[in-house]
N, C-alpha and C. Protein backbone atom coordinates (compact mmCIF):
# COMPACT_ATOMS: atom_id res chain seq x y z
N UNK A 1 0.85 -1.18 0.00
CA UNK A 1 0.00 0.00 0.00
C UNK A 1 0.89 1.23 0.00
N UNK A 2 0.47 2.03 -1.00
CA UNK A 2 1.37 3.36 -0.68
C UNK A 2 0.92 4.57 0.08
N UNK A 3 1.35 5.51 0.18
CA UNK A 3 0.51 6.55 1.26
C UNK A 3 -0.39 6.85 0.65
N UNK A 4 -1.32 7.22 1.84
CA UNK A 4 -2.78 7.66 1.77
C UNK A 4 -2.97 8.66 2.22
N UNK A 5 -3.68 9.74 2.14
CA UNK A 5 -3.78 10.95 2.98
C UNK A 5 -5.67 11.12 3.07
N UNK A 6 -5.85 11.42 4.25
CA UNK A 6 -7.53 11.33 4.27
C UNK A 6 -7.77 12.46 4.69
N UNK A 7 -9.08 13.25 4.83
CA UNK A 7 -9.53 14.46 5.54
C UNK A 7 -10.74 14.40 6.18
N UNK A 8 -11.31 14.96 7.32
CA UNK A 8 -12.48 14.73 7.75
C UNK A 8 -12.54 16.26 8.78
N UNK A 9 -13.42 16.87 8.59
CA UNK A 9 -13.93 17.94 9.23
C UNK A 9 -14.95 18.04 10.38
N UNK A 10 -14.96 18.20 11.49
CA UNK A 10 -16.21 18.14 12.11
C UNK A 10 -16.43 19.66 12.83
N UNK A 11 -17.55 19.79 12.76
CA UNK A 11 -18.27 20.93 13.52
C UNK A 11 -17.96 20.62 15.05
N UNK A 12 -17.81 21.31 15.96
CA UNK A 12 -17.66 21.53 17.36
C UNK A 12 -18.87 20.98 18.18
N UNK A 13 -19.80 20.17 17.92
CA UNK A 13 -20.83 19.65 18.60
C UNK A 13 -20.38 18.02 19.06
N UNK A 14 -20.57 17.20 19.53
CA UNK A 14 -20.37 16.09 19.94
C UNK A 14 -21.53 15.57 19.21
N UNK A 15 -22.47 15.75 19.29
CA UNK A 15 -23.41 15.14 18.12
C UNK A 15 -22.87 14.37 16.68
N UNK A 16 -21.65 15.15 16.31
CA UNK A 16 -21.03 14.32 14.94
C UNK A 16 -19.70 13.90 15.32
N UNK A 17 -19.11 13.49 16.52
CA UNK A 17 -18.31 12.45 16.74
C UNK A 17 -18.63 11.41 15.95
N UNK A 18 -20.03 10.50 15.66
CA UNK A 18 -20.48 9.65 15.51
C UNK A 18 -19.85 9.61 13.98
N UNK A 19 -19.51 10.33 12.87
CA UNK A 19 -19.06 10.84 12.12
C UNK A 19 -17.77 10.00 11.47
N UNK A 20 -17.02 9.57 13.22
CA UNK A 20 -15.94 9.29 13.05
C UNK A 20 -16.04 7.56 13.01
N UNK A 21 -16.65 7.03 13.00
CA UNK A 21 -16.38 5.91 12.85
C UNK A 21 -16.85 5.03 11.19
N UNK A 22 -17.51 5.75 10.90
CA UNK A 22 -17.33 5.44 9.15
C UNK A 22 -16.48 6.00 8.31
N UNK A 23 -15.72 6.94 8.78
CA UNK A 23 -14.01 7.75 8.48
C UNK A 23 -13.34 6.63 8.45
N UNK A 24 -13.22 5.94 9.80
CA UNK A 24 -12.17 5.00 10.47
C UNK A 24 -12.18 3.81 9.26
N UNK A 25 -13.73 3.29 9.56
CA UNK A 25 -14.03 1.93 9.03
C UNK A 25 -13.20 2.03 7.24
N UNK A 26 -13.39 3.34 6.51
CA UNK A 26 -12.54 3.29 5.20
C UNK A 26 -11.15 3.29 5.48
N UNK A 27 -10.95 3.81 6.75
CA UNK A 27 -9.29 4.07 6.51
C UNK A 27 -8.78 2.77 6.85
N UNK A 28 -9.27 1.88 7.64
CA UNK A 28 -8.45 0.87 8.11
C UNK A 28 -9.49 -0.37 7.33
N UNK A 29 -10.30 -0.53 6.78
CA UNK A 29 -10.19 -1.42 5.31
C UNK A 29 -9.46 -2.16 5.33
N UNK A 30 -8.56 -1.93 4.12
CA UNK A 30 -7.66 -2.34 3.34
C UNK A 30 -6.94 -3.54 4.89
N UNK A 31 -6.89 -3.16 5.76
CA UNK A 31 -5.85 -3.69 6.96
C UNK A 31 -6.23 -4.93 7.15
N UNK A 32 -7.80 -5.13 7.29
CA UNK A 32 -8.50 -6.27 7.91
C UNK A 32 -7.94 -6.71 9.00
N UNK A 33 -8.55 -5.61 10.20
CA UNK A 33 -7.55 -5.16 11.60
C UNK A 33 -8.63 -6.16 12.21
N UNK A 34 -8.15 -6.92 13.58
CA UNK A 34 -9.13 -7.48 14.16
C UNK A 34 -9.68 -6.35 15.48
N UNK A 35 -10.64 -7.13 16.15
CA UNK A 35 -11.69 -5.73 16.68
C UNK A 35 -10.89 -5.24 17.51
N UNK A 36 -9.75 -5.85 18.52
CA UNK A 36 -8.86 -5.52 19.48
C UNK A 36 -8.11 -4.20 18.91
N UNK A 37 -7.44 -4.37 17.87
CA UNK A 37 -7.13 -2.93 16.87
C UNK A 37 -7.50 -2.05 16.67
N UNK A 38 -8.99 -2.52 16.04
CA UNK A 38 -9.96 -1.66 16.04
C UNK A 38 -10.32 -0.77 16.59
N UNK A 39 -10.64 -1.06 17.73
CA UNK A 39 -11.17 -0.75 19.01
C UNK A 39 -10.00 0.50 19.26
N UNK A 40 -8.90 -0.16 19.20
CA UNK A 40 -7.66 1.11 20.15
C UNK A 40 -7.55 2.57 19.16
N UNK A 41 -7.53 1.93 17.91
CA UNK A 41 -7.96 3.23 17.12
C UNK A 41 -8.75 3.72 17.53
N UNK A 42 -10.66 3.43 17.49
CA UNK A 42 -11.49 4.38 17.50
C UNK A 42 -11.28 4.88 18.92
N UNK A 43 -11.12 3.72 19.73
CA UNK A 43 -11.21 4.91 21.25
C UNK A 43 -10.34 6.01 21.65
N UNK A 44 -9.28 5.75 21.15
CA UNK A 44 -8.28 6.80 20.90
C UNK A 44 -8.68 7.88 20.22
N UNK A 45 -8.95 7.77 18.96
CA UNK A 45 -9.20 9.22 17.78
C UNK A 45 -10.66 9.56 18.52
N UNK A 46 -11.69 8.86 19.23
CA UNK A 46 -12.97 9.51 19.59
C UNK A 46 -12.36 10.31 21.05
N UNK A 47 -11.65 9.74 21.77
CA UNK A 47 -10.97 10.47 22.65
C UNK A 47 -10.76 11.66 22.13
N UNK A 48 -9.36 11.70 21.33
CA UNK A 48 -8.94 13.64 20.74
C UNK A 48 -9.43 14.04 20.14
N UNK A 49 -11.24 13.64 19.63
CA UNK A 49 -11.73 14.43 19.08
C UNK A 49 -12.71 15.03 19.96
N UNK A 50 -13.07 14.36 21.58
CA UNK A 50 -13.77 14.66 21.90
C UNK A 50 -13.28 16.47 22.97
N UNK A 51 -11.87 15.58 22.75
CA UNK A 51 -10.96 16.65 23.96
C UNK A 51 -11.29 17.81 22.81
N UNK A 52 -10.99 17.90 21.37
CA UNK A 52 -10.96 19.00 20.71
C UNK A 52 -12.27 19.66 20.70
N UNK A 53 -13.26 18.93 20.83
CA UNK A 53 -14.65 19.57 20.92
C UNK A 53 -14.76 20.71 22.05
N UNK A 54 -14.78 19.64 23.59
CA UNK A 54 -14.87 19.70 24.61
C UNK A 54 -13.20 21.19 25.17
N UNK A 55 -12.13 20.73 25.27
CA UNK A 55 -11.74 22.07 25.51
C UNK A 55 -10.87 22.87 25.07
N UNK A 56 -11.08 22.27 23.23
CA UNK A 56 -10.05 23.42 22.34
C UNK A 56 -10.97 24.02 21.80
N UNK A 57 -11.96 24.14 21.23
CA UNK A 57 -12.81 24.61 20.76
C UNK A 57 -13.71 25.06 22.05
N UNK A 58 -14.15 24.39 22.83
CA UNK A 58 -14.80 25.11 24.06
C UNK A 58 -16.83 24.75 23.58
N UNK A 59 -16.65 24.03 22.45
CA UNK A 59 -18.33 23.81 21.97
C UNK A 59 -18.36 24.95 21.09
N UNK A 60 -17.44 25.57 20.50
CA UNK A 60 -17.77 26.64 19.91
C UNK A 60 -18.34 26.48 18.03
N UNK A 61 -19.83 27.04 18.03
CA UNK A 61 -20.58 26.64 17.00
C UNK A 61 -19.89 27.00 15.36
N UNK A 62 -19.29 28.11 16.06
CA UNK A 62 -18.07 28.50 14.52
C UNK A 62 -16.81 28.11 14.20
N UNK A 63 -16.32 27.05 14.82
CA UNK A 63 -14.75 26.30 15.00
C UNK A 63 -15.23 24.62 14.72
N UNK A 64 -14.40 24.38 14.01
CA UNK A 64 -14.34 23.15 13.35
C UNK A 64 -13.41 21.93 13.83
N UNK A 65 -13.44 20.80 13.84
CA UNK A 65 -12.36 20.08 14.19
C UNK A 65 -11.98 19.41 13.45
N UNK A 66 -10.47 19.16 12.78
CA UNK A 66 -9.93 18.88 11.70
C UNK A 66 -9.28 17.25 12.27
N UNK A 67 -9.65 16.30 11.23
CA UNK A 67 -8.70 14.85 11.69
C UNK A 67 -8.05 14.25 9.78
N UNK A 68 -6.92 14.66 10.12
CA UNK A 68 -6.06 14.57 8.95
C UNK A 68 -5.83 12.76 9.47
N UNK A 69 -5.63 12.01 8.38
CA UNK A 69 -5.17 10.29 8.22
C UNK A 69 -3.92 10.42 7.12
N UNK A 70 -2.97 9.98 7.37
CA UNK A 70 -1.72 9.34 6.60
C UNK A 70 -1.30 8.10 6.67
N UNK A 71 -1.73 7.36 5.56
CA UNK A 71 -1.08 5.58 5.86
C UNK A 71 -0.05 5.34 5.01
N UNK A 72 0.86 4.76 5.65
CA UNK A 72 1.89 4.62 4.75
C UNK A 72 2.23 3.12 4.93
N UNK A 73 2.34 1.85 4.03
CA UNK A 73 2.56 0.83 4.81
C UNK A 73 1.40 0.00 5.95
N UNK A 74 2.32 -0.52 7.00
CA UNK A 74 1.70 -0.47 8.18
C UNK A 74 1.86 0.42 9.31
N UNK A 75 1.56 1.48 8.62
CA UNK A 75 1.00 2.95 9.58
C UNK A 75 0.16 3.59 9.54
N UNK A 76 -0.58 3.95 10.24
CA UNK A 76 -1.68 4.71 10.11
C UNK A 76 -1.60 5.90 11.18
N UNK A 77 -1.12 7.12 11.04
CA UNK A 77 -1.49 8.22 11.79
C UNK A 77 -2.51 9.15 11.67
N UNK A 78 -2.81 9.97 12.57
CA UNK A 78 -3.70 10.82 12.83
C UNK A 78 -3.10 11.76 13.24
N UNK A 79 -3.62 13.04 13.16
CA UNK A 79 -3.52 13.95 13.17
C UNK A 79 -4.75 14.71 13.97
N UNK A 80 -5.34 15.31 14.83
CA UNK A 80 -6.88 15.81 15.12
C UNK A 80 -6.41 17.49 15.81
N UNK A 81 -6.85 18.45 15.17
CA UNK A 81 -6.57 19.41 15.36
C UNK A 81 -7.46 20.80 16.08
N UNK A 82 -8.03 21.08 16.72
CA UNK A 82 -8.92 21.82 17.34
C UNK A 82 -8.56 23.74 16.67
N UNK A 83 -9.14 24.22 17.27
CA UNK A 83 -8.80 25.94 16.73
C UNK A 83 -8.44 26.68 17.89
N UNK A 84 -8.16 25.94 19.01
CA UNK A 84 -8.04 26.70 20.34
C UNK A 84 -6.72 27.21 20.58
N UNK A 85 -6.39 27.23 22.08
CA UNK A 85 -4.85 28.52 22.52
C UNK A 85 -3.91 26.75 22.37
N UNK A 86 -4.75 25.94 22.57
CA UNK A 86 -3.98 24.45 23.37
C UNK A 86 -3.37 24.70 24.68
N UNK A 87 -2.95 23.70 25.10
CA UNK A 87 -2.49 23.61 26.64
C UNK A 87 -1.40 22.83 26.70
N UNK A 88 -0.84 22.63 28.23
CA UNK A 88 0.31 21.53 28.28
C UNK A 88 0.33 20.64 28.26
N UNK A 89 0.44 19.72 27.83
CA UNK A 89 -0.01 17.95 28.40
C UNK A 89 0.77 17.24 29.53
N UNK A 90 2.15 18.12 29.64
CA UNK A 90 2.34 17.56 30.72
C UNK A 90 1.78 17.64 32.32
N UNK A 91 1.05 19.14 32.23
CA UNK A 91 0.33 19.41 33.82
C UNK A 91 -1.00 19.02 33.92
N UNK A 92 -1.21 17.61 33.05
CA UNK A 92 -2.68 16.84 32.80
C UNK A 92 -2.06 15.68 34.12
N UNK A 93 -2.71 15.96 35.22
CA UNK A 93 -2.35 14.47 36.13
C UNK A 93 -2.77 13.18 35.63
N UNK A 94 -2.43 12.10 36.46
CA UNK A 94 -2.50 10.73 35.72
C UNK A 94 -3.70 10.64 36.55
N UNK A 95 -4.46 10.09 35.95
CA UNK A 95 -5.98 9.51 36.66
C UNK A 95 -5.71 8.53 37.37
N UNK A 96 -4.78 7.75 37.19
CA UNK A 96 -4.33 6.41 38.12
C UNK A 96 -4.29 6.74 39.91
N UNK A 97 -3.46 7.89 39.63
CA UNK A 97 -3.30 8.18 41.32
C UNK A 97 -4.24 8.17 42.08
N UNK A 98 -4.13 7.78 43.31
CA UNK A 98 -4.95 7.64 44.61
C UNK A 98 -6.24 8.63 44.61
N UNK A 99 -5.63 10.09 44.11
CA UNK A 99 -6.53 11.41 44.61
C UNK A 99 -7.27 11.04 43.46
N UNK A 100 -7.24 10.74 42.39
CA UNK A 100 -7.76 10.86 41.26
C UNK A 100 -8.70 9.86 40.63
N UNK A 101 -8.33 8.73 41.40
CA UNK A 101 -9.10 7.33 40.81
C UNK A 101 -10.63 7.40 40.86
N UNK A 102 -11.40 8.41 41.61
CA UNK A 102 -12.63 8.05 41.57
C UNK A 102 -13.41 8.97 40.83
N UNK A 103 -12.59 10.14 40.13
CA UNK A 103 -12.83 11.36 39.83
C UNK A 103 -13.27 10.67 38.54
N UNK A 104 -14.45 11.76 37.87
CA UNK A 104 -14.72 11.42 36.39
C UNK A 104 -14.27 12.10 35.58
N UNK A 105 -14.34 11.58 34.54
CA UNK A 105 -12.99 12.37 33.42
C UNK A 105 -11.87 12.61 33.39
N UNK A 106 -11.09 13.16 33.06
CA UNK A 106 -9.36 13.45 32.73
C UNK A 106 -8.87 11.93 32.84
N UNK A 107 -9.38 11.03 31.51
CA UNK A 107 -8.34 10.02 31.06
C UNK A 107 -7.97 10.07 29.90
N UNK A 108 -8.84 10.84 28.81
CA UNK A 108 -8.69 11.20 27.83
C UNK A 108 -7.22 11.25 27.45
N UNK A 109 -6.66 11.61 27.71
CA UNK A 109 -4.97 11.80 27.24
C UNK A 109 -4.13 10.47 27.87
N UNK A 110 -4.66 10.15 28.89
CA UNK A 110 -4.23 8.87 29.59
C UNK A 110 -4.91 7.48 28.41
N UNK A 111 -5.60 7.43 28.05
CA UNK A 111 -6.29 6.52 27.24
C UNK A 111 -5.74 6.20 25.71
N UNK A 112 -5.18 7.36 25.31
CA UNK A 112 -4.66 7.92 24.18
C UNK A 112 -3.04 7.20 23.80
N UNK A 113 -2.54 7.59 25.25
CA UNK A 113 -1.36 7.61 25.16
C UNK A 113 -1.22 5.09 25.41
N UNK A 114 -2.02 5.07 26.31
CA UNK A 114 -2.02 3.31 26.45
C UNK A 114 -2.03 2.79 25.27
N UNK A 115 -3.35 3.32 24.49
CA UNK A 115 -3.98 2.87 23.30
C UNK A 115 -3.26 2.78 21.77
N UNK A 116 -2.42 4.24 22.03
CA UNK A 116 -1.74 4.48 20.60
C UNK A 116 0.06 3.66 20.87
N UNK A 117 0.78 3.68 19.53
CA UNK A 117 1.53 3.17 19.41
C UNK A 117 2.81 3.97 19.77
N UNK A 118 2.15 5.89 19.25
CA UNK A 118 3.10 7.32 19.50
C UNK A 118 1.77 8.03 19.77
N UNK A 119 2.42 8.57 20.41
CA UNK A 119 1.57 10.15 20.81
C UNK A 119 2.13 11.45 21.21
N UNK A 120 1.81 12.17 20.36
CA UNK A 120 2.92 13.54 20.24
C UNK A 120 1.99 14.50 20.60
N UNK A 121 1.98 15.63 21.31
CA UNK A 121 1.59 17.02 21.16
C UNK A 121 2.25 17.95 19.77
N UNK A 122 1.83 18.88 19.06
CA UNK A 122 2.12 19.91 18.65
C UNK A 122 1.21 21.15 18.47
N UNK A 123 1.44 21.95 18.03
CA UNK A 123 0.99 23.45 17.82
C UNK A 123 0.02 24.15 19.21
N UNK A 124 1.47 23.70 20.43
CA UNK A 124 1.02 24.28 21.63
C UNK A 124 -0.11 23.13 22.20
N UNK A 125 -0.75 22.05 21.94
CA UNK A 125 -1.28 21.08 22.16
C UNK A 125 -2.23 21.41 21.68
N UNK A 126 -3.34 22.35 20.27
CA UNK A 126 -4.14 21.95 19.89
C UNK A 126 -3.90 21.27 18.81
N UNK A 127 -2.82 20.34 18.61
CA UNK A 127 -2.96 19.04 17.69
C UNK A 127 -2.72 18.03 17.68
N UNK A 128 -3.44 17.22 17.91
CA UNK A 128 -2.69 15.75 18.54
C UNK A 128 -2.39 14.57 17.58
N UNK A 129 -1.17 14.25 17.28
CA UNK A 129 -0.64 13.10 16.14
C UNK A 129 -1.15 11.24 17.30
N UNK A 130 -1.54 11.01 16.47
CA UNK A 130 -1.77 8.95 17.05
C UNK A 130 -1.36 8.61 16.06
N UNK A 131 0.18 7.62 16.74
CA UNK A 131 0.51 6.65 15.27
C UNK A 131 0.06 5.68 15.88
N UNK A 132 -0.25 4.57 14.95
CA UNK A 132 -0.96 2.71 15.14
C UNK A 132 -0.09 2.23 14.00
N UNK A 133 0.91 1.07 15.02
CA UNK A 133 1.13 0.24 14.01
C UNK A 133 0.30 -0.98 13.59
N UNK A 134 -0.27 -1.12 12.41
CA UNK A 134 -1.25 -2.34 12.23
C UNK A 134 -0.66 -3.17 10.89
């Protein structure tokens, strides 16, 4: 397979997350990934797209959320990009800890990082790269 480059746009509502999983289902095709694979992709990319909804964009009805795909081989990255200031990822605590274990939410980046193969911040953290090797 030679590289692929994909595009997918979403509006700032969580309503078209749902969006993302017939994106996925073309991009990883060709792979004939079993569901365990599967699975770490979508929960991953529905993760940073939800973080981009939720607090790079802020729900904002005029900001878009961008998820760029590049396959090259057996690679498949992502790209998911929000329109916000971004933030640090490193002063995101680990949900694992004691204080934190019963708290809801903030695994998102913790989930991301188990799930994917790389996980990079750039452009100040509103863009988040997931490589999967499959």
């Amino acid at each position: 397979m030679g590289i692929v480059q994909r595009l997918l746009s979403l509006p700032s509502n969580p309503e078209h997350i749902h969006k993302l999983e017939p994106f996925l289902e073309d991009v990883t095709s060709p792979y004939c990934l079993d569901q365990g694979s599967y699975g770490k992709i979508l929960i991953s990319l529905t993760e940073a797209v939800n973080n981009a909804i939720r607090h790079g964009n802020k729900f904002h009805a005029g900001k878009d959320v961008s998820i760029k795909c590049h396959q090259n081989g057996k690679t498949i990255k992502f790209w998911v990009s929000d329109e916000g200031k971004g933030f640090d990822p490193v002063s995101i605590p680990s949900p694992t800890g004691v204080a934190r274990i019963n708290i809801e939410g903030g695994r998102g980046v913790f989930l991301m990082r188990e799930l994917s193969d790389h996980l990079k911040f750039k452009n100040n953290g509103s863009t988040v790269e997931l490589c999967f090797n499959v």
